[in-house]
C-alpha atoms as a PDB file:
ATOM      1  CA  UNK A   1       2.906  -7.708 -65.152  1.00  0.00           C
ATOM      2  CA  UNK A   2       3.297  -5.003 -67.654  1.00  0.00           C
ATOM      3  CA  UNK A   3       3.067  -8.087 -70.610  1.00  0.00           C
ATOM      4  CA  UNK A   4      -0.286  -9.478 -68.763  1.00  0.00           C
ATOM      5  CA  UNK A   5      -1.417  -6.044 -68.707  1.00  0.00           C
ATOM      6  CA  UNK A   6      -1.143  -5.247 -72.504  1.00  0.00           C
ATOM      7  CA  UNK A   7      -2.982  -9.158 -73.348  1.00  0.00           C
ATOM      8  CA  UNK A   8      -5.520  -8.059 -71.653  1.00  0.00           C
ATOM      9  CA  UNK A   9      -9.194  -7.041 -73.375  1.00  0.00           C
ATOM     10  CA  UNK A  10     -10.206  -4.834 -69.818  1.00  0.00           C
ATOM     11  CA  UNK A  11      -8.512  -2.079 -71.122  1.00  0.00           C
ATOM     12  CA  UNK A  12      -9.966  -2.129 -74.427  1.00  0.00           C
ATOM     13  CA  UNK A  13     -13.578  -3.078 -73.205  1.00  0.00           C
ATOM     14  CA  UNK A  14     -13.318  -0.434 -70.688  1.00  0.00           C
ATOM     15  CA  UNK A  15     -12.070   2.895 -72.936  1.00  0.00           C
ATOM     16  CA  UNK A  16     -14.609   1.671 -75.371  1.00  0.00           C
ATOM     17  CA  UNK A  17     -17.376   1.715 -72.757  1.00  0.00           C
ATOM     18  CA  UNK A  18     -16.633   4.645 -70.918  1.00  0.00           C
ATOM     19  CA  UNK A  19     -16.485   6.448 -74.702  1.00  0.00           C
ATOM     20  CA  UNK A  20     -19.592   5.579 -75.816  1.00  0.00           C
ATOM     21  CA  UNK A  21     -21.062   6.746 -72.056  1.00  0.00           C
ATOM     22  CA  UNK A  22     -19.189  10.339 -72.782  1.00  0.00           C
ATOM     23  CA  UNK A  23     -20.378  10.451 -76.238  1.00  0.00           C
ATOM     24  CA  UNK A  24     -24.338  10.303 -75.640  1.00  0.00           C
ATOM     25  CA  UNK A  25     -23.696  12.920 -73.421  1.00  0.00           C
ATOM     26  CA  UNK A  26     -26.320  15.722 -75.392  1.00  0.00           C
ATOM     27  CA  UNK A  27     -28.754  13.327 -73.682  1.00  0.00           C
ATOM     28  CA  UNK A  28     -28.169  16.232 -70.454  1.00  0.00           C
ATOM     29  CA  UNK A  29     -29.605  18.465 -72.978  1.00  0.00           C
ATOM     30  CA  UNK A  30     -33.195  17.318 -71.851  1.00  0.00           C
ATOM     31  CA  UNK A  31     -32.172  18.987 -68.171  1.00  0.00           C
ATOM     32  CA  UNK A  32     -30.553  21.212 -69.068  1.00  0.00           C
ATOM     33  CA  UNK A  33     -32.873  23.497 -71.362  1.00  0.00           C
ATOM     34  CA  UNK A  34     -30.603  24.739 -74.126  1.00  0.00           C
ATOM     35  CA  UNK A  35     -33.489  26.028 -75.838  1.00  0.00           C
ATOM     36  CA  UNK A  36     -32.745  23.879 -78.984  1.00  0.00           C
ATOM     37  CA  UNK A  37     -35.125  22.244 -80.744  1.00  0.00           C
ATOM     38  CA  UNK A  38     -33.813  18.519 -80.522  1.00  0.00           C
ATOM     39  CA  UNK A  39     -36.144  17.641 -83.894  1.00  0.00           C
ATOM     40  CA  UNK A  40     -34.927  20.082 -85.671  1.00  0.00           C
ATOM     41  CA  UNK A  41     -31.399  21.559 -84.748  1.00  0.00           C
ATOM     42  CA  UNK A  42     -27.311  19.515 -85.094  1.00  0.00           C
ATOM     43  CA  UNK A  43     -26.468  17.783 -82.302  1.00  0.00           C
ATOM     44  CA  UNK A  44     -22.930  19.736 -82.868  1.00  0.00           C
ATOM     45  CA  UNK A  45     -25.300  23.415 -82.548  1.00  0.00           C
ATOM     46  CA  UNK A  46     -24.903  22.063 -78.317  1.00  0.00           C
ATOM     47  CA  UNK A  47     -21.573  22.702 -78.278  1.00  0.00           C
ATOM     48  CA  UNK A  48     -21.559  26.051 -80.704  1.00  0.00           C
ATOM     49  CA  UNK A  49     -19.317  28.999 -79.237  1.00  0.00           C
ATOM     50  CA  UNK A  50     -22.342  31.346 -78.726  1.00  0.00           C
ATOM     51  CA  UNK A  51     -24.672  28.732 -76.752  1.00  0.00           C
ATOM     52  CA  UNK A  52     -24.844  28.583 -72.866  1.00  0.00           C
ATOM     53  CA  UNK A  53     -23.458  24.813 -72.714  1.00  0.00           C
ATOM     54  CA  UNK A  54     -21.083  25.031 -75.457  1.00  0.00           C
ATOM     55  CA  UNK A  55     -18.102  23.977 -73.215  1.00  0.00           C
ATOM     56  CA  UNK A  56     -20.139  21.366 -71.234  1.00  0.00           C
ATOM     57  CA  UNK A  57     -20.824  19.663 -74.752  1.00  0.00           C
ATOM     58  CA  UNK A  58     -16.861  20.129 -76.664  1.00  0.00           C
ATOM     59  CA  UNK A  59     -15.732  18.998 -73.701  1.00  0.00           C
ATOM     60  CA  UNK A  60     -17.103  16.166 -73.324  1.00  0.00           C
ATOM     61  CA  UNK A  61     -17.166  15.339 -77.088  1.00  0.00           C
ATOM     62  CA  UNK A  62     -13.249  15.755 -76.427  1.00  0.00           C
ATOM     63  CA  UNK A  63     -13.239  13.435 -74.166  1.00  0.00           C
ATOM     64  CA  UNK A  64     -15.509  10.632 -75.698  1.00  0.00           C
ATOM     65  CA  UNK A  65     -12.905  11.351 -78.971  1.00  0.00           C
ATOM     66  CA  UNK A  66      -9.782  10.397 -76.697  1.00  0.00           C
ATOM     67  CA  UNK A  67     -11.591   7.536 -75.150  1.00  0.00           C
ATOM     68  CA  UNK A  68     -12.380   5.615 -78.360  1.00  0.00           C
ATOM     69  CA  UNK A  69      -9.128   6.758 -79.835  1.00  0.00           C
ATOM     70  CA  UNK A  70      -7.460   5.209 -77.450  1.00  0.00           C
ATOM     71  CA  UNK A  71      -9.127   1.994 -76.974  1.00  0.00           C
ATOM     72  CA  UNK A  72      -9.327   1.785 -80.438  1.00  0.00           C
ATOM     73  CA  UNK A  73      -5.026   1.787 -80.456  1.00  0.00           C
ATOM     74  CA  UNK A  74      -5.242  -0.634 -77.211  1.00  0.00           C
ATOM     75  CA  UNK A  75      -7.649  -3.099 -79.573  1.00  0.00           C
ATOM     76  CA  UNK A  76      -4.788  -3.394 -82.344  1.00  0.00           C
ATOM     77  CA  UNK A  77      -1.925  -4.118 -79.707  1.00  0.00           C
ATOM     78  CA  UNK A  78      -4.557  -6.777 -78.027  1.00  0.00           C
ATOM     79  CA  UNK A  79      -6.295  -8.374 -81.193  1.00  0.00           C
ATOM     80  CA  UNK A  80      -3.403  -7.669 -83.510  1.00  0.00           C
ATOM     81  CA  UNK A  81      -5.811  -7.331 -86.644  1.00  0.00           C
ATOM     82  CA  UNK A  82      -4.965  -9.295 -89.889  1.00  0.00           C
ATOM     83  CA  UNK A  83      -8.048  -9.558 -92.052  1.00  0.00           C
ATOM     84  CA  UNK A  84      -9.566  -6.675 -94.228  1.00  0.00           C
ATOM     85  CA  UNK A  85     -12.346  -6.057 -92.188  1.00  0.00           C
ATOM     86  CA  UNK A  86     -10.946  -6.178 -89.335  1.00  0.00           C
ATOM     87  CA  UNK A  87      -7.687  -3.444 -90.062  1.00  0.00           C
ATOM     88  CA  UNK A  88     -10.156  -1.542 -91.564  1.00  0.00           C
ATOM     89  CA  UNK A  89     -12.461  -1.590 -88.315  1.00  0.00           C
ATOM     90  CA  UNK A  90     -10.140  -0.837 -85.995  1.00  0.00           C
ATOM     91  CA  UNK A  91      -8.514   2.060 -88.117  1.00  0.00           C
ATOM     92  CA  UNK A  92     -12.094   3.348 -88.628  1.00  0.00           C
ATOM     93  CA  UNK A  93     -12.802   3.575 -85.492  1.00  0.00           C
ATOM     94  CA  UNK A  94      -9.708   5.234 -84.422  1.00  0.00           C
ATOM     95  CA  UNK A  95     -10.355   8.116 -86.717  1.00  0.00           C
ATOM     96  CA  UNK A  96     -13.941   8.281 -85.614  1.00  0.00           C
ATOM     97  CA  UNK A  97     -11.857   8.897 -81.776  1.00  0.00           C
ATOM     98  CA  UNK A  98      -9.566  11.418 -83.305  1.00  0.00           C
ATOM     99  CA  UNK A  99     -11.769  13.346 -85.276  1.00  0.00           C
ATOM    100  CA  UNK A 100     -14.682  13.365 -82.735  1.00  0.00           C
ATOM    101  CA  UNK A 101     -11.865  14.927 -80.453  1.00  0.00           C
ATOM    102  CA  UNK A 102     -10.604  17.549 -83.014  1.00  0.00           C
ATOM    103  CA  UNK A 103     -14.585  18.778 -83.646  1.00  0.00           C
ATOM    104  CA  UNK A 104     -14.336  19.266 -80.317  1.00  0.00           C
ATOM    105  CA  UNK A 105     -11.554  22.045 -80.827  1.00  0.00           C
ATOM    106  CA  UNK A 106     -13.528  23.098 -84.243  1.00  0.00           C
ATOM    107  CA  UNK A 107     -16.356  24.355 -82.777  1.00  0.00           C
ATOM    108  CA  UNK A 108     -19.316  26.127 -84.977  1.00  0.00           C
ATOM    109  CA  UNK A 109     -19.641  29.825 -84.240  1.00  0.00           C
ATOM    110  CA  UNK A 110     -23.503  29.933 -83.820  1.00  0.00           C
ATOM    111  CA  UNK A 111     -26.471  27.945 -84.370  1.00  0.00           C
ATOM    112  CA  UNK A 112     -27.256  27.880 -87.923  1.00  0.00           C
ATOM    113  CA  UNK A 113     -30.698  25.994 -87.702  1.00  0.00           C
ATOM    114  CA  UNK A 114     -32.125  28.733 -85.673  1.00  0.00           C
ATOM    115  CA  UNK A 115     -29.909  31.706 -86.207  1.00  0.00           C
ATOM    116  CA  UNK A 116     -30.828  33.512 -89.695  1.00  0.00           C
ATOM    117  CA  UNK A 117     -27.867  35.578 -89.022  1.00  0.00           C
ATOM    118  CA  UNK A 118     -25.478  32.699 -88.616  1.00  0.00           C
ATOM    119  CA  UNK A 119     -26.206  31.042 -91.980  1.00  0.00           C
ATOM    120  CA  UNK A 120     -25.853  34.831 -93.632  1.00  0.00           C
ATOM    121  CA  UNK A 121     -22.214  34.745 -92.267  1.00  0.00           C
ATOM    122  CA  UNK A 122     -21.637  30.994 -93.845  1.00  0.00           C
ATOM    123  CA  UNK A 123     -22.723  32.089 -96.782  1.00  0.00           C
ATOM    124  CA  UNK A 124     -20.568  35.268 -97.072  1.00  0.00           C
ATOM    125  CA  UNK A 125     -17.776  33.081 -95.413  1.00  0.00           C
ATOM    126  CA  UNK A 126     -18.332  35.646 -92.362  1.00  0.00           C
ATOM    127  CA  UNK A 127     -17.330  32.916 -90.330  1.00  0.00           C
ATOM    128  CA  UNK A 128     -14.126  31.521 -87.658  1.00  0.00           C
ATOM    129  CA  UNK A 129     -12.401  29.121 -89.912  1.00  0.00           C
ATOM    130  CA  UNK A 130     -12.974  26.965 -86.983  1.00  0.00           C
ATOM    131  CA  UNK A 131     -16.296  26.995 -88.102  1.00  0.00           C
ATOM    132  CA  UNK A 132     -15.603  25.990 -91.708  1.00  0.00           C
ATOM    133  CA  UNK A 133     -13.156  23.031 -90.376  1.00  0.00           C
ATOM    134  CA  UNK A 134     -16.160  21.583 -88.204  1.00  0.00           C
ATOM    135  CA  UNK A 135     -18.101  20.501 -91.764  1.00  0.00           C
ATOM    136  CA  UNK A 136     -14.845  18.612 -92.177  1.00  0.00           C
ATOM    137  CA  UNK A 137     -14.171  16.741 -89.168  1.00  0.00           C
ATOM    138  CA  UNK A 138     -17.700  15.961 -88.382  1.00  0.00           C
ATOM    139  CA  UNK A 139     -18.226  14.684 -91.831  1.00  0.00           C
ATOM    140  CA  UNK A 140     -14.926  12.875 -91.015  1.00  0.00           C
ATOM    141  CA  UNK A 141     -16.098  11.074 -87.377  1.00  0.00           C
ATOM    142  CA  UNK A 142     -19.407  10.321 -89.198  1.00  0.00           C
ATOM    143  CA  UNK A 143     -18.288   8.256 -92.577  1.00  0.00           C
ATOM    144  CA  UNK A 144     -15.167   6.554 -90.129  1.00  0.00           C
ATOM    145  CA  UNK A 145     -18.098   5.716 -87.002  1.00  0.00           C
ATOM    146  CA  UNK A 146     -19.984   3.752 -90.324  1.00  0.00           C
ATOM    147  CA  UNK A 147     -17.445   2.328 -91.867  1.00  0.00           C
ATOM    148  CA  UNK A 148     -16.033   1.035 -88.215  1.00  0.00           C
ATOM    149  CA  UNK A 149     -19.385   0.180 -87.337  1.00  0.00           C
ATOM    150  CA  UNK A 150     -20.092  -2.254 -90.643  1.00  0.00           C
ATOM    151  CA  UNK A 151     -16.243  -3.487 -90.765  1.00  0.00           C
ATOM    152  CA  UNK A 152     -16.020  -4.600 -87.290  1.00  0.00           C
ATOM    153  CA  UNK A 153     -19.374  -6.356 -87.442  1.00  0.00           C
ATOM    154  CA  UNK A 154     -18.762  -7.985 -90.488  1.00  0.00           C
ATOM    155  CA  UNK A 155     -15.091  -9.192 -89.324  1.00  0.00           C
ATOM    156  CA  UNK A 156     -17.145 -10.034 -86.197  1.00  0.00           C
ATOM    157  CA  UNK A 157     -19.719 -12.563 -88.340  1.00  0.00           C
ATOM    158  CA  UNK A 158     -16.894 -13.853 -90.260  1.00  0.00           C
ATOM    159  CA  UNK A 159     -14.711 -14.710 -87.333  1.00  0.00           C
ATOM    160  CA  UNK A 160     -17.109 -16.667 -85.532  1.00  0.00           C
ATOM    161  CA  UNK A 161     -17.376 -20.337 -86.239  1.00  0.00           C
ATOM    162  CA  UNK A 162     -18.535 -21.489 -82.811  1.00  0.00           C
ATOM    163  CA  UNK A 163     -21.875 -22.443 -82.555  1.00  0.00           C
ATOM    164  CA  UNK A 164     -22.579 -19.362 -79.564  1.00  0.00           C
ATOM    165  CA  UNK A 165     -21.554 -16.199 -81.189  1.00  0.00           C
ATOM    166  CA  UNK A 166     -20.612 -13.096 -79.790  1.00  0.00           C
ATOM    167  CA  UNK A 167     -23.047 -10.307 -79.317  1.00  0.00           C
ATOM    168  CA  UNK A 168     -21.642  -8.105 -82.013  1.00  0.00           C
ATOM    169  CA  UNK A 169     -21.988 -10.931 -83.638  1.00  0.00           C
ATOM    170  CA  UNK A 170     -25.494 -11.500 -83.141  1.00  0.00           C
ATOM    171  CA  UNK A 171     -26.679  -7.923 -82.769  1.00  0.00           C
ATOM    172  CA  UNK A 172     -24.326  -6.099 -85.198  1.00  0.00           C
ATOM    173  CA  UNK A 173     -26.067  -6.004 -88.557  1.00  0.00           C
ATOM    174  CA  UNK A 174     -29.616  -4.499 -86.820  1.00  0.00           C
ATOM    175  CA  UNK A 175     -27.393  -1.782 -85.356  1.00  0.00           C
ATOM    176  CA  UNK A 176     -25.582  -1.423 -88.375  1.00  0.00           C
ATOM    177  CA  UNK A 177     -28.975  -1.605 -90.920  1.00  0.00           C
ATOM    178  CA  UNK A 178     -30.189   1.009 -88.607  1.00  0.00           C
ATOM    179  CA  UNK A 179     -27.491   3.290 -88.696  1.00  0.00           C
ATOM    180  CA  UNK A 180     -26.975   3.211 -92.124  1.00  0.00           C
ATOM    181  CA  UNK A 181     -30.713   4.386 -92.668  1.00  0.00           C
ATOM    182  CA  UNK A 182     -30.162   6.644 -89.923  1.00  0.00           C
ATOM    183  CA  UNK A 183     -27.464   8.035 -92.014  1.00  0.00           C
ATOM    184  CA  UNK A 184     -29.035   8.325 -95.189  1.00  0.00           C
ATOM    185  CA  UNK A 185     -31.269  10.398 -93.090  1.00  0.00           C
ATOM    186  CA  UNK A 186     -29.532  12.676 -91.735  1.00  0.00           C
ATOM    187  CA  UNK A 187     -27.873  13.593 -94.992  1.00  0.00           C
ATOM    188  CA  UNK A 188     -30.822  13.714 -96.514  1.00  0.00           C
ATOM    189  CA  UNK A 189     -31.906  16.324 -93.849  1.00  0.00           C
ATOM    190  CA  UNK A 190     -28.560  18.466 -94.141  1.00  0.00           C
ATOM    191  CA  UNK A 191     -29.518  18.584 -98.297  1.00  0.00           C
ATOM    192  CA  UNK A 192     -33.011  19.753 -97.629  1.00  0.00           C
ATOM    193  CA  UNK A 193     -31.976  21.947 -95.024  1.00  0.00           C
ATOM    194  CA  UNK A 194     -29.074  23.827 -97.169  1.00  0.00           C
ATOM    195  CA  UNK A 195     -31.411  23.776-100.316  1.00  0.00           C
ATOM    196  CA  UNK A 196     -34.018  26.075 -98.002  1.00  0.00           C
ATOM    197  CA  UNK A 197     -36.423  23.261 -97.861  1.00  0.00           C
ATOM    198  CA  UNK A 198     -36.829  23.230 -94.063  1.00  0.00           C
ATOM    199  CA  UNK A 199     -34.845  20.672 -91.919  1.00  0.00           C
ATOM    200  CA  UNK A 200     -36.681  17.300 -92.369  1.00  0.00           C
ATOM    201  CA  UNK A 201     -36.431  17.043 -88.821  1.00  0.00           C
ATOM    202  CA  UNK A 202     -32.609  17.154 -88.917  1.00  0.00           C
ATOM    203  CA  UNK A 203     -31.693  16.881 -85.204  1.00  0.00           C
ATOM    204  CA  UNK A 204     -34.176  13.692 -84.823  1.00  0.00           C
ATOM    205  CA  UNK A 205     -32.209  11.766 -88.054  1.00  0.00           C
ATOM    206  CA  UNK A 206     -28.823  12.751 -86.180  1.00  0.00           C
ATOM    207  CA  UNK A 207     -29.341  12.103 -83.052  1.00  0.00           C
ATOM    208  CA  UNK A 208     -30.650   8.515 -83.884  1.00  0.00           C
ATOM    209  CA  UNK A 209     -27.600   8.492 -85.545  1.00  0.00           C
ATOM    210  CA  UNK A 210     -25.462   8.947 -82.819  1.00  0.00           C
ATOM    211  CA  UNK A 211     -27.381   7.360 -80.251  1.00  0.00           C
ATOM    212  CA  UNK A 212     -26.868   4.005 -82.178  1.00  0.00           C
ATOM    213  CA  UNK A 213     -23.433   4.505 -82.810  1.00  0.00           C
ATOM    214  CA  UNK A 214     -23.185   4.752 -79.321  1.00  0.00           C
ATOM    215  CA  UNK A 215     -24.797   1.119 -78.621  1.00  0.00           C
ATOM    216  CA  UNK A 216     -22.798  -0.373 -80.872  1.00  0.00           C
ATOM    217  CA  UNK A 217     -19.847   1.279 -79.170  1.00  0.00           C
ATOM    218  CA  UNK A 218     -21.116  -0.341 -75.937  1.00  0.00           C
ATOM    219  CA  UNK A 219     -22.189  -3.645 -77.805  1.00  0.00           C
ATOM    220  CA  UNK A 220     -18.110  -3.704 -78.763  1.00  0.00           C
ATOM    221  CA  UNK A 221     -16.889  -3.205 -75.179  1.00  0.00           C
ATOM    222  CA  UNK A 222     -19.373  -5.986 -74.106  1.00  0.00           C
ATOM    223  CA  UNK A 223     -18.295  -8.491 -76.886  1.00  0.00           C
ATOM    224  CA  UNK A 224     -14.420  -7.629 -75.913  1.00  0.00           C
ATOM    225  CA  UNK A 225     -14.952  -7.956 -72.356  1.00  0.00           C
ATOM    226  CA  UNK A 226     -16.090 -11.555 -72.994  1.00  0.00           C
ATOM    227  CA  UNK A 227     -13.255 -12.358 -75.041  1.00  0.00           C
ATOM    228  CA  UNK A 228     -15.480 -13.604 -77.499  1.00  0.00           C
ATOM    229  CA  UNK A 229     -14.793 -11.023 -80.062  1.00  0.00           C
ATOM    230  CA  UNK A 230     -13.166 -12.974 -83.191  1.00  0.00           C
ATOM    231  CA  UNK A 231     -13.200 -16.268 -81.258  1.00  0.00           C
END
């Protein structure tokens, strides 16, 4: 039973879905009135120490973190990856779990898209060094959710040599052409934003970038629950 248990792709399909559910969770902030600008401010600003939500939003961002992480591990004892793309997929997307998790303990101090004060204190490195770590990890679970996100599509493409492909398969390079210009947005937005240029409408570019990460995520789960993932 245990054996049976391990072969199977439910686990794998499920963590991965139920991650990707947790993670678009700053969707509630449309309910829940936060009182940031969702054009304009981070998506990690919902889950700053000094906002009214903060702990809704870390923990749930810790939780979305431990769900990928772990179905991330489950996918390598299932699939047992061989091929370039697909170690580096699956190891990508594991970090994308852990560090998602560990922003969630490296929270920012205060909101510095609409607190003056709050980018005077980054500046003069007034700040928690929690709040200095969070550049890190975020920057982290970003670059690791876009390299997962192209690696695991290509090994998905490459794998397939049936004539009915998977759906990550089929659907995987839009989501990935899209979140690669939803990337180049966002960071475009952060360099505007830090040069005093305004923020390019920061929070839209990110949370398009999320939100599509988040897709894929559940594109994954549906391709693994299938079982027509490689094959």
């Amino acid at each position: 039973m245990p054996i049976a248990f391990l072969r199977s792709t439910r686990p794998v399909s499920v963590l991965l879905a139920l991650g990707a559910t947790v993670y678009s969770a700053w969707v509630l902030e449309v309910v829940l009135g936060t009182g940031l600008d969702p054009l304009r401010t981070y998506v990690s600003e919902l889950a700053a120490a000094d906002q009214p939500f903060g702990g809704l939003f870390r923990s749930t961002d810790l939780a979305a973190g431990l769900l990928i992480l772990a179905g991330a591990l489950w996918a390598v004892v299932r699939f047992r990856p061989r091929g370039l793309w697909e170690v580096t997929g699956w190891a990508a997307l594991a970090v994308f779990g852990a560090a998602t998790a560990a922003d969630s303990r490296l929270p920012l101090s205060c909101a510095p898209t609409v607190d003056a004060a709050c980018v005077v204190r980054e500046t003069a490195g007034l700040v928690p060094a929690t709040h200095l770590a969070h550049t890190w990890s975020s920057s982290l679970a970003s670059t690791a959710a876009v390299v997962g996100i192209v690696a695991l599509t290509v090994a998905a493409r490459r794998g397939h040599h049936s004539r009915r492909r998977s759906l990550l398969a089929r659907t995987g390079p839009a989501i990935a052409a899209a979140e690669l210009v939803a990337t180049v947005w966002t960071l475009s937005s952060i360099a505007a934003f830090e040069a005093g240029n305004g923020t390019w409408f920061l929070g839209a570019g990110q949370r398009l970038q999320v939100l599509l990460a988040a897709i894929w995520l559940g594109v994954l789960a549906l391709s693994v629950a299938r079982e027509k993932l490689y094959e």
